[in-house]
PDB file of N, CA and C in Angstrom:
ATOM      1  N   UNK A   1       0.851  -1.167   0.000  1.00  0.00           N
ATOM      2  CA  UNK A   1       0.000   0.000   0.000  1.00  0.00           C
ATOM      3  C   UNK A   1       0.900   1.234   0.000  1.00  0.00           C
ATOM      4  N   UNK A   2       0.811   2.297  -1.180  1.00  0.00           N
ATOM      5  CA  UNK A   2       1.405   3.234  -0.826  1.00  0.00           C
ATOM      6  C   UNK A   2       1.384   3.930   0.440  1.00  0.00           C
ATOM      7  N   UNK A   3       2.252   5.370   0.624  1.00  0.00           N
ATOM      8  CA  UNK A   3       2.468   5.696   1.875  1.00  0.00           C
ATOM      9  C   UNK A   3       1.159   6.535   2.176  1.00  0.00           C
ATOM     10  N   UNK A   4       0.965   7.482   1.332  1.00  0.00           N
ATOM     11  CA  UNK A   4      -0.433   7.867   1.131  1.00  0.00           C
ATOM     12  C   UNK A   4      -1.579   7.345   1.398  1.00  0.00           C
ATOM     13  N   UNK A   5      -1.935   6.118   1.365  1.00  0.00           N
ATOM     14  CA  UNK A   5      -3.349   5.215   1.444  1.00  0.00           C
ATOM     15  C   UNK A   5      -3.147   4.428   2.905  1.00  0.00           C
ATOM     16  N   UNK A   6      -1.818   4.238   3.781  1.00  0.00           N
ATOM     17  CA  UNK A   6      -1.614   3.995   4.410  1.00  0.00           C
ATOM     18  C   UNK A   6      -1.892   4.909   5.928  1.00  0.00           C
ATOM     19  N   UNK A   7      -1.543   6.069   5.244  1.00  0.00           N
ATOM     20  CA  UNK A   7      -1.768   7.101   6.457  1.00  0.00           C
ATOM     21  C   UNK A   7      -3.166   7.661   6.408  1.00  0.00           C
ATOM     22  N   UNK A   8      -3.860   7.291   5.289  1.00  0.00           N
ATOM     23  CA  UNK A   8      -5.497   7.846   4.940  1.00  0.00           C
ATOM     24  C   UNK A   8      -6.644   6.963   5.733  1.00  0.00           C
ATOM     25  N   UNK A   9      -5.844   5.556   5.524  1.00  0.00           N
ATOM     26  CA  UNK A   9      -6.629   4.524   6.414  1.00  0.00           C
ATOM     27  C   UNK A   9      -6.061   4.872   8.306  1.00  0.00           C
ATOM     28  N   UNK A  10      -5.266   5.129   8.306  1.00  0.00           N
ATOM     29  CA  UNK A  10      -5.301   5.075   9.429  1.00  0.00           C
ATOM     30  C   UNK A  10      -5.742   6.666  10.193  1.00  0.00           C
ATOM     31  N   UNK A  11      -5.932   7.328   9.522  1.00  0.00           N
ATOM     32  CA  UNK A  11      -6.989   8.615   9.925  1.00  0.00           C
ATOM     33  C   UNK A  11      -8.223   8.401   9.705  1.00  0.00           C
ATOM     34  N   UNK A  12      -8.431   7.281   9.184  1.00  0.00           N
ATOM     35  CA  UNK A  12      -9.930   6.987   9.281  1.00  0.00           C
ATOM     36  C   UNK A  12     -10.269   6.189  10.570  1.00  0.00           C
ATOM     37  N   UNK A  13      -9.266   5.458  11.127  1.00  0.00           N
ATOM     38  CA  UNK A  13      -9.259   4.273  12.013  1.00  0.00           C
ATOM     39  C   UNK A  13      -9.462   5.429  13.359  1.00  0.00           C
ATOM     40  N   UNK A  14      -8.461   6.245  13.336  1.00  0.00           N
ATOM     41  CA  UNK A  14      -8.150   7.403  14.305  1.00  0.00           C
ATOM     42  C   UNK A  14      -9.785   7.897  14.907  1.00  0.00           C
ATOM     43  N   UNK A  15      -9.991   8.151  13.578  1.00  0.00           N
ATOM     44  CA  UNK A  15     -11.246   8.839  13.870  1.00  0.00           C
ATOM     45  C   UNK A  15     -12.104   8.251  14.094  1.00  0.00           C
ATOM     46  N   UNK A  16     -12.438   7.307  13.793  1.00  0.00           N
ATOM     47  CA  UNK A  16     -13.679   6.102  14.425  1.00  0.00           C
ATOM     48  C   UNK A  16     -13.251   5.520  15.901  1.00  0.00           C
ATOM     49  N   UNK A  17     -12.613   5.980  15.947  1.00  0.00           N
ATOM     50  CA  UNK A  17     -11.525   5.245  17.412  1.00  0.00           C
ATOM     51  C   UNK A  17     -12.723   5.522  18.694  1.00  0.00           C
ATOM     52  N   UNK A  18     -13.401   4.396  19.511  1.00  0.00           N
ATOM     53  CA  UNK A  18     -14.389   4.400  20.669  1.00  0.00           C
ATOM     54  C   UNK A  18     -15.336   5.884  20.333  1.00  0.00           C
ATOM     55  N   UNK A  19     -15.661   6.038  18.918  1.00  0.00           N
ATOM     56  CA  UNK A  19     -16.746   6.400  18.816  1.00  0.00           C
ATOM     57  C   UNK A  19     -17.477   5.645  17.652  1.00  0.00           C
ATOM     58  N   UNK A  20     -17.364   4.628  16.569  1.00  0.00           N
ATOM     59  CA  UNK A  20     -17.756   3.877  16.138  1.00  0.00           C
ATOM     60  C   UNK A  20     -17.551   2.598  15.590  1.00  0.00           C
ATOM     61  N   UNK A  21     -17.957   2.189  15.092  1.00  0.00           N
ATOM     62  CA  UNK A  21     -17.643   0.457  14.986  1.00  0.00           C
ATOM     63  C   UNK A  21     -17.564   0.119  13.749  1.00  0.00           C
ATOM     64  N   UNK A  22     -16.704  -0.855  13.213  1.00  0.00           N
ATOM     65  CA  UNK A  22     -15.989  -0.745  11.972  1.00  0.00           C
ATOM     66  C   UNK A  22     -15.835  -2.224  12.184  1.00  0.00           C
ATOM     67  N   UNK A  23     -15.913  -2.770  10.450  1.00  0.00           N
ATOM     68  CA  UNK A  23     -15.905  -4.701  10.206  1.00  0.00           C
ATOM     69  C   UNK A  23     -14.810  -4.568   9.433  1.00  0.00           C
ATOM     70  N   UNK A  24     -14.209  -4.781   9.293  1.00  0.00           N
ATOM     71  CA  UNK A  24     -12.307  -4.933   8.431  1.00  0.00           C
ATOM     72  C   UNK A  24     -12.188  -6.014   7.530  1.00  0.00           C
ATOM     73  N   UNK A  25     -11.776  -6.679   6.963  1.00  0.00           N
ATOM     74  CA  UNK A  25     -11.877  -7.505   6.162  1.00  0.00           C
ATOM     75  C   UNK A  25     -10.363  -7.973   5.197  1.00  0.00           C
ATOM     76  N   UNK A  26      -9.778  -8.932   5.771  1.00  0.00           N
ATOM     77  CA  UNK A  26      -8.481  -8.714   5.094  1.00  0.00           C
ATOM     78  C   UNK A  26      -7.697 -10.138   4.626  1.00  0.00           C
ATOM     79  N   UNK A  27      -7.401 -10.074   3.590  1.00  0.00           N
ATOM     80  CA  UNK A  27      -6.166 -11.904   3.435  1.00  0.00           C
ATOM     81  C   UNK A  27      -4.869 -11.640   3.933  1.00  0.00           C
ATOM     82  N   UNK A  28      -4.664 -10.247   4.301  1.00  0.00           N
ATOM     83  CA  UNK A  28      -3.407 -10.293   4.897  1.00  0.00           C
ATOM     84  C   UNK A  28      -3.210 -10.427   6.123  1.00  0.00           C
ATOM     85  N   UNK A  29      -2.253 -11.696   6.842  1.00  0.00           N
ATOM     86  CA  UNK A  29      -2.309 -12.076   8.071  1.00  0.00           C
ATOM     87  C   UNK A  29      -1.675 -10.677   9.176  1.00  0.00           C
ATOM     88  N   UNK A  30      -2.352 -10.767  10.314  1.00  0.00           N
ATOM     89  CA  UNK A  30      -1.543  -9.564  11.446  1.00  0.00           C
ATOM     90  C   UNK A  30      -0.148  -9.199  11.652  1.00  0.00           C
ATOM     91  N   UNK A  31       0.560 -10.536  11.075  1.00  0.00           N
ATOM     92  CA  UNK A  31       1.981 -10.413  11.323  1.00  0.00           C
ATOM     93  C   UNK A  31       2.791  -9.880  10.036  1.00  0.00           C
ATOM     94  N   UNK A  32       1.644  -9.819   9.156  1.00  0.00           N
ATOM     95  CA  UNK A  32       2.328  -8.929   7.348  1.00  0.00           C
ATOM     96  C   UNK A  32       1.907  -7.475   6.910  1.00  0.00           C
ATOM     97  N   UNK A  33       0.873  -6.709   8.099  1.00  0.00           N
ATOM     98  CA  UNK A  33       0.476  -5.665   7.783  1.00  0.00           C
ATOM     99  C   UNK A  33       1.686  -4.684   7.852  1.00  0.00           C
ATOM    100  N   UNK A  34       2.595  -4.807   8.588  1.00  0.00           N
ATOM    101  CA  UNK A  34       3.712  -4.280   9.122  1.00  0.00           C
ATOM    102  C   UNK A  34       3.960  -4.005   7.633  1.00  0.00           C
ATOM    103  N   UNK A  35       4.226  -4.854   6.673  1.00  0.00           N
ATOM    104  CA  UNK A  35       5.143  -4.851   5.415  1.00  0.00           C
ATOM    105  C   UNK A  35       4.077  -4.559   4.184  1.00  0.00           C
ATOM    106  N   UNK A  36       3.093  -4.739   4.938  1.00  0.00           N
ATOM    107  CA  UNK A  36       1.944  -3.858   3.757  1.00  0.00           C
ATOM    108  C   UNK A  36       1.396  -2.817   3.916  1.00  0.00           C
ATOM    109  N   UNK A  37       1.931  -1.552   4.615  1.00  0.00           N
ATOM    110  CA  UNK A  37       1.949  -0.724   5.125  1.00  0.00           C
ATOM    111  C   UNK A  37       2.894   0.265   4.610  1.00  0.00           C
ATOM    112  N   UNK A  38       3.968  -0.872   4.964  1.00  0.00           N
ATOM    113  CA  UNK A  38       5.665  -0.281   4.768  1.00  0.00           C
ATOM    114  C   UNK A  38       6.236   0.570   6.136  1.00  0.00           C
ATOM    115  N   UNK A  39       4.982   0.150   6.930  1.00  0.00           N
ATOM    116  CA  UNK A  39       6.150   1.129   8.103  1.00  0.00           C
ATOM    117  C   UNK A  39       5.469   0.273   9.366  1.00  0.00           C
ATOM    118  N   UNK A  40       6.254  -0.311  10.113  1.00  0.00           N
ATOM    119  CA  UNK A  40       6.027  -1.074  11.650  1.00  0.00           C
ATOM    120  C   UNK A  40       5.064  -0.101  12.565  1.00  0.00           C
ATOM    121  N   UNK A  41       5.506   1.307  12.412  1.00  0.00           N
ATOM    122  CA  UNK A  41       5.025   1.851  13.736  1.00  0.00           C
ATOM    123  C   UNK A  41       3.241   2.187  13.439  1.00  0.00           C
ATOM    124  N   UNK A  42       3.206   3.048  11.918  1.00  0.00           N
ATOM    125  CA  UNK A  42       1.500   2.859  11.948  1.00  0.00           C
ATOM    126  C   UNK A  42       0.899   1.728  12.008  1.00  0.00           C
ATOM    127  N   UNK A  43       1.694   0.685  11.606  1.00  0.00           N
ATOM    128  CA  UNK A  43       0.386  -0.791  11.806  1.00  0.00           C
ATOM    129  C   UNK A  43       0.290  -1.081  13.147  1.00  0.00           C
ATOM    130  N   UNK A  44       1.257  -0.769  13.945  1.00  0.00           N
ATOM    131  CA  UNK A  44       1.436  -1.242  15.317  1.00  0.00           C
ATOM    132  C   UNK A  44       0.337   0.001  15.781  1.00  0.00           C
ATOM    133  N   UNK A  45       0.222   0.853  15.578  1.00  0.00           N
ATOM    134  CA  UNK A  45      -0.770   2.030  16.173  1.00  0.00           C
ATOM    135  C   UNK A  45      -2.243   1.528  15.963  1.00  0.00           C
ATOM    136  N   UNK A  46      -2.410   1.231  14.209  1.00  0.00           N
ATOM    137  CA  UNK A  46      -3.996   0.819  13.714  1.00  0.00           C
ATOM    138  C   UNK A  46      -4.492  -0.574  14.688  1.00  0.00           C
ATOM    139  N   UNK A  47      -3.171  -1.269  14.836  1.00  0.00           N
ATOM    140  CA  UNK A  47      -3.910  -2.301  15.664  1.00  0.00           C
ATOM    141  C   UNK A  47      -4.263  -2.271  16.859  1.00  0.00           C
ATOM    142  N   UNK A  48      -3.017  -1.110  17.610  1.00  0.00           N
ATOM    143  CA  UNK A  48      -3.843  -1.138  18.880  1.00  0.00           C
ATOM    144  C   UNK A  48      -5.067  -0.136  18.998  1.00  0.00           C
ATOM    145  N   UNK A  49      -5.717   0.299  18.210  1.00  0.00           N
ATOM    146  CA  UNK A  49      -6.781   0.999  17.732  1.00  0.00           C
ATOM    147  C   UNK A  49      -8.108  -0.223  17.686  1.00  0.00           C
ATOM    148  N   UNK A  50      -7.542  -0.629  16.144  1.00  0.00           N
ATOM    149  CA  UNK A  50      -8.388  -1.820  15.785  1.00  0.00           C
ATOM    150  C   UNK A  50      -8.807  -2.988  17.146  1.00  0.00           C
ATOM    151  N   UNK A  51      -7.526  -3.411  17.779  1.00  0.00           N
ATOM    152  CA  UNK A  51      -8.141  -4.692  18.413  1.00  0.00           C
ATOM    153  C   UNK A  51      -8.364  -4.399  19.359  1.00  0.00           C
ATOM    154  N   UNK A  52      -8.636  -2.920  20.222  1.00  0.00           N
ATOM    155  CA  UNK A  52      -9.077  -2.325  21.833  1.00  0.00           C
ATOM    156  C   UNK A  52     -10.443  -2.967  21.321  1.00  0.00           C
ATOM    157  N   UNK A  53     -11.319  -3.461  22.294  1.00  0.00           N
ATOM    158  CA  UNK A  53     -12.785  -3.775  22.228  1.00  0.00           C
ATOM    159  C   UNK A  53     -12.771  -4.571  20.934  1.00  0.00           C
ATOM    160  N   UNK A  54     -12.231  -5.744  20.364  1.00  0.00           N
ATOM    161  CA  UNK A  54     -12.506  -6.101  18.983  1.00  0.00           C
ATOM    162  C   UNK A  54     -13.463  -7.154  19.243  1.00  0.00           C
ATOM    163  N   UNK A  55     -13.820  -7.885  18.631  1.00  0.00           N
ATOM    164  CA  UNK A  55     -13.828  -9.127  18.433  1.00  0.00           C
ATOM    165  C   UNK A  55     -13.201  -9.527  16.980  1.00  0.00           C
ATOM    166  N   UNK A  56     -12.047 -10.751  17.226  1.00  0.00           N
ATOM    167  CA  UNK A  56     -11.216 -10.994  15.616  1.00  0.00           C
ATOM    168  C   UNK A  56     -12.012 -12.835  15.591  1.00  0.00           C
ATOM    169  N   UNK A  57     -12.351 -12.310  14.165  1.00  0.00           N
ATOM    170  CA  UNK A  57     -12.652 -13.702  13.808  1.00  0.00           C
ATOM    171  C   UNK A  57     -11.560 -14.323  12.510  1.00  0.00           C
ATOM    172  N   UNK A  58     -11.334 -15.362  12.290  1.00  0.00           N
ATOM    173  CA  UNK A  58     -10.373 -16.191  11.795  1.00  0.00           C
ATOM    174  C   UNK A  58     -11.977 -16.933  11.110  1.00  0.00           C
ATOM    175  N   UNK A  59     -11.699 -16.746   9.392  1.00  0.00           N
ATOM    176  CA  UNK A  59     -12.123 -17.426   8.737  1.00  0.00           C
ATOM    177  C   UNK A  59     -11.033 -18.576   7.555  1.00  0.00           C
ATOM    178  N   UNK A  60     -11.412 -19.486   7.711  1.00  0.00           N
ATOM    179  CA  UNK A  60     -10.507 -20.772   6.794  1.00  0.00           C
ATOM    180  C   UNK A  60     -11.117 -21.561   6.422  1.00  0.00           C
ATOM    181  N   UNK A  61     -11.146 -21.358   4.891  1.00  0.00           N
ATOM    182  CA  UNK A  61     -11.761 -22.244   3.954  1.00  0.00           C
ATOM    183  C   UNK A  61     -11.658 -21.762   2.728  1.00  0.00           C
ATOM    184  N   UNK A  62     -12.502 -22.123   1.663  1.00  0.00           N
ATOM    185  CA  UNK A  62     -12.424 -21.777   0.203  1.00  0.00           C
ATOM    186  C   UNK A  62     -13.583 -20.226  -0.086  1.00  0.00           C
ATOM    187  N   UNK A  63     -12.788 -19.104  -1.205  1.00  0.00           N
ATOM    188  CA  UNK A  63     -13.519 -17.759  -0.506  1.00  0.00           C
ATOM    189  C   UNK A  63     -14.634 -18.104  -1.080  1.00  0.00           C
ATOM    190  N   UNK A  64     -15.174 -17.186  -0.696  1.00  0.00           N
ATOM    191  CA  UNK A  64     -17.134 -17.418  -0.799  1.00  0.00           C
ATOM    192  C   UNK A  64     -17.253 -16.392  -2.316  1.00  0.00           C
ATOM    193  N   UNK A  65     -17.224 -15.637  -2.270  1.00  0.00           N
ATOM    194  CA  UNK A  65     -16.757 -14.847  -4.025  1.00  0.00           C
ATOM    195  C   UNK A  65     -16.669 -15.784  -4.711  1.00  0.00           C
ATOM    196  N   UNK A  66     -15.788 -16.816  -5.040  1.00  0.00           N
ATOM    197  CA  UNK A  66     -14.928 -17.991  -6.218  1.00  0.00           C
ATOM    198  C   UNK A  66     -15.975 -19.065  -5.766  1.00  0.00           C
ATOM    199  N   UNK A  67     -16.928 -19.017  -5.133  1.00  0.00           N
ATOM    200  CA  UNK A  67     -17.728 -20.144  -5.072  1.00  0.00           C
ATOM    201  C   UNK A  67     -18.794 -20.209  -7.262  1.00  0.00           C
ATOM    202  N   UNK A  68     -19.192 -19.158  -7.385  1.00  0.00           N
ATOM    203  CA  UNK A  68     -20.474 -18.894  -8.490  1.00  0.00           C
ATOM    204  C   UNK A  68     -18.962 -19.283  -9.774  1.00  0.00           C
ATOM    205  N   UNK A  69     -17.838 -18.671  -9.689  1.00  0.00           N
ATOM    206  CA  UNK A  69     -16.826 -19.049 -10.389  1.00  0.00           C
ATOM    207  C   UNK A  69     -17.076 -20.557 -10.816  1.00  0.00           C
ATOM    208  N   UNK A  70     -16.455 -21.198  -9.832  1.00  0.00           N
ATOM    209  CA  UNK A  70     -15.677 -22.730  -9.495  1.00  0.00           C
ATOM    210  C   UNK A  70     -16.745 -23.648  -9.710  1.00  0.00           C
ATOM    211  N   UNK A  71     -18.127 -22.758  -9.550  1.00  0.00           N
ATOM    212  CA  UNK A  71     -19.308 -24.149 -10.040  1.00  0.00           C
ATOM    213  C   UNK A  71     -19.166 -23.969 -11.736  1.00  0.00           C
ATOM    214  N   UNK A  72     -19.772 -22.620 -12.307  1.00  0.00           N
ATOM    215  CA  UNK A  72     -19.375 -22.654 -13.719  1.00  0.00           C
ATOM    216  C   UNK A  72     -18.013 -23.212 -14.546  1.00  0.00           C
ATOM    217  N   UNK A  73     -16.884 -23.040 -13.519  1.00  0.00           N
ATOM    218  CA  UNK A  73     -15.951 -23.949 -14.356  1.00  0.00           C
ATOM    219  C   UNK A  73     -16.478 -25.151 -13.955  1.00  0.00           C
ATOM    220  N   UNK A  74     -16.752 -25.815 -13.008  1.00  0.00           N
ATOM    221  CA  UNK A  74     -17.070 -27.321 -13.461  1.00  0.00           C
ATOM    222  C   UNK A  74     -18.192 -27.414 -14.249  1.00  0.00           C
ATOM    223  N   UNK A  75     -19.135 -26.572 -14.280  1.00  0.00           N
ATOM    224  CA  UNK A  75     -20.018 -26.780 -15.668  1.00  0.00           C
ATOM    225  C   UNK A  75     -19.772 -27.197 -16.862  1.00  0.00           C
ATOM    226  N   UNK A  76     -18.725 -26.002 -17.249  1.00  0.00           N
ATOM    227  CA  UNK A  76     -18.007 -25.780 -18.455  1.00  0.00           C
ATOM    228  C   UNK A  76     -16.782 -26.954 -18.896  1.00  0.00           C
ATOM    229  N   UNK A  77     -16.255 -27.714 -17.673  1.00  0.00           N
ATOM    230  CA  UNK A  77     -15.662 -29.037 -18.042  1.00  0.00           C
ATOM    231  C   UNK A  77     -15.958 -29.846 -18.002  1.00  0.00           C
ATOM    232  N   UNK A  78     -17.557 -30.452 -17.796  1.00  0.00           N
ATOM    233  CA  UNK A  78     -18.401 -31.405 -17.603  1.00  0.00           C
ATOM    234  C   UNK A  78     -18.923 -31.811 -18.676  1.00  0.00           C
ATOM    235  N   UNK A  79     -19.361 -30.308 -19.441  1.00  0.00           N
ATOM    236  CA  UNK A  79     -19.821 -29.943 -20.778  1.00  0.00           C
ATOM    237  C   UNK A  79     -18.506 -30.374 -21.851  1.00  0.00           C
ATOM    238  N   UNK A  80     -17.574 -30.351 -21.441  1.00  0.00           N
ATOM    239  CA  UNK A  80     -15.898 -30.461 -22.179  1.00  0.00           C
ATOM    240  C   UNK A  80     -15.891 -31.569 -22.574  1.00  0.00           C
ATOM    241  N   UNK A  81     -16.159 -32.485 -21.057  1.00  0.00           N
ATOM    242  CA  UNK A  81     -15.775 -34.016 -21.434  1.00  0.00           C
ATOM    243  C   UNK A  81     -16.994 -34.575 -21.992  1.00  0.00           C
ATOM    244  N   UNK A  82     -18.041 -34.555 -21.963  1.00  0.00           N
ATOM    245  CA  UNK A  82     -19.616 -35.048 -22.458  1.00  0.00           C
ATOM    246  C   UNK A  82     -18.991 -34.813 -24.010  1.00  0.00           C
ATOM    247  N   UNK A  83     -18.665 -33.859 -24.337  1.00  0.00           N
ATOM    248  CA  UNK A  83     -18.374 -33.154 -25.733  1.00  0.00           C
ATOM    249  C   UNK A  83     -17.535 -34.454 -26.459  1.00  0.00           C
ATOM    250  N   UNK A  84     -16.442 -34.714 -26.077  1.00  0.00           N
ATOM    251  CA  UNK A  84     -15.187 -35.014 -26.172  1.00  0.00           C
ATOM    252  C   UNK A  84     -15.817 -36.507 -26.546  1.00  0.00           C
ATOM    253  N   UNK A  85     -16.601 -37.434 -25.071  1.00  0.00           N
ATOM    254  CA  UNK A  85     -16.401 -38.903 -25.413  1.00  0.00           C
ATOM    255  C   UNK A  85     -17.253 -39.211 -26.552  1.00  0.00           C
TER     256      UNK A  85
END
Protein backbone atom coordinates (compact mmCIF):
# COMPACT_ATOMS: atom_id res chain seq x y z
CA UNK A 1 0.00 0.00 0.00
CA UNK A 2 1.40 3.23 -0.83
CA UNK A 3 2.47 5.70 1.87
CA UNK A 4 -0.43 7.87 1.13
CA UNK A 5 -3.35 5.21 1.44
CA UNK A 6 -1.61 4.00 4.41
CA UNK A 7 -1.77 7.10 6.46
CA UNK A 8 -5.50 7.85 4.94
CA UNK A 9 -6.63 4.52 6.41
CA UNK A 10 -5.30 5.08 9.43
CA UNK A 11 -6.99 8.62 9.92
CA UNK A 12 -9.93 6.99 9.28
CA UNK A 13 -9.26 4.27 12.01
CA UNK A 14 -8.15 7.40 14.31
CA UNK A 15 -11.25 8.84 13.87
CA UNK A 16 -13.68 6.10 14.43
CA UNK A 17 -11.53 5.24 17.41
CA UNK A 18 -14.39 4.40 20.67
CA UNK A 19 -16.75 6.40 18.82
CA UNK A 20 -17.76 3.88 16.14
CA UNK A 21 -17.64 0.46 14.99
CA UNK A 22 -15.99 -0.74 11.97
CA UNK A 23 -15.90 -4.70 10.21
CA UNK A 24 -12.31 -4.93 8.43
CA UNK A 25 -11.88 -7.50 6.16
CA UNK A 26 -8.48 -8.71 5.09
CA UNK A 27 -6.17 -11.90 3.44
CA UNK A 28 -3.41 -10.29 4.90
CA UNK A 29 -2.31 -12.08 8.07
CA UNK A 30 -1.54 -9.56 11.45
CA UNK A 31 1.98 -10.41 11.32
CA UNK A 32 2.33 -8.93 7.35
CA UNK A 33 0.48 -5.67 7.78
CA UNK A 34 3.71 -4.28 9.12
CA UNK A 35 5.14 -4.85 5.42
CA UNK A 36 1.94 -3.86 3.76
CA UNK A 37 1.95 -0.72 5.13
CA UNK A 38 5.66 -0.28 4.77
CA UNK A 39 6.15 1.13 8.10
CA UNK A 40 6.03 -1.07 11.65
CA UNK A 41 5.02 1.85 13.74
CA UNK A 42 1.50 2.86 11.95
CA UNK A 43 0.39 -0.79 11.81
CA UNK A 44 1.44 -1.24 15.32
CA UNK A 45 -0.77 2.03 16.17
CA UNK A 46 -4.00 0.82 13.71
CA UNK A 47 -3.91 -2.30 15.66
CA UNK A 48 -3.84 -1.14 18.88
CA UNK A 49 -6.78 1.00 17.73
CA UNK A 50 -8.39 -1.82 15.78
CA UNK A 51 -8.14 -4.69 18.41
CA UNK A 52 -9.08 -2.32 21.83
CA UNK A 53 -12.79 -3.77 22.23
CA UNK A 54 -12.51 -6.10 18.98
CA UNK A 55 -13.83 -9.13 18.43
CA UNK A 56 -11.22 -10.99 15.62
CA UNK A 57 -12.65 -13.70 13.81
CA UNK A 58 -10.37 -16.19 11.80
CA UNK A 59 -12.12 -17.43 8.74
CA UNK A 60 -10.51 -20.77 6.79
CA UNK A 61 -11.76 -22.24 3.95
CA UNK A 62 -12.42 -21.78 0.20
CA UNK A 63 -13.52 -17.76 -0.51
CA UNK A 64 -17.13 -17.42 -0.80
CA UNK A 65 -16.76 -14.85 -4.02
CA UNK A 66 -14.93 -17.99 -6.22
CA UNK A 67 -17.73 -20.14 -5.07
CA UNK A 68 -20.47 -18.89 -8.49
CA UNK A 69 -16.83 -19.05 -10.39
CA UNK A 70 -15.68 -22.73 -9.49
CA UNK A 71 -19.31 -24.15 -10.04
CA UNK A 72 -19.38 -22.65 -13.72
CA UNK A 73 -15.95 -23.95 -14.36
CA UNK A 74 -17.07 -27.32 -13.46
CA UNK A 75 -20.02 -26.78 -15.67
CA UNK A 76 -18.01 -25.78 -18.45
CA UNK A 77 -15.66 -29.04 -18.04
CA UNK A 78 -18.40 -31.41 -17.60
CA UNK A 79 -19.82 -29.94 -20.78
CA UNK A 80 -15.90 -30.46 -22.18
CA UNK A 81 -15.77 -34.02 -21.43
CA UNK A 82 -19.62 -35.05 -22.46
CA UNK A 83 -18.37 -33.15 -25.73
CA UNK A 84 -15.19 -35.01 -26.17
CA UNK A 85 -16.40 -38.90 -25.41
Amino acid sequence: MPAGGASALFQVINQMYLKSSAILTTKVGIADWAGAFGDATVATTMFDRLLHRAAVVGIDGPSYRLRSHQTQADTIRKGAKAGVC
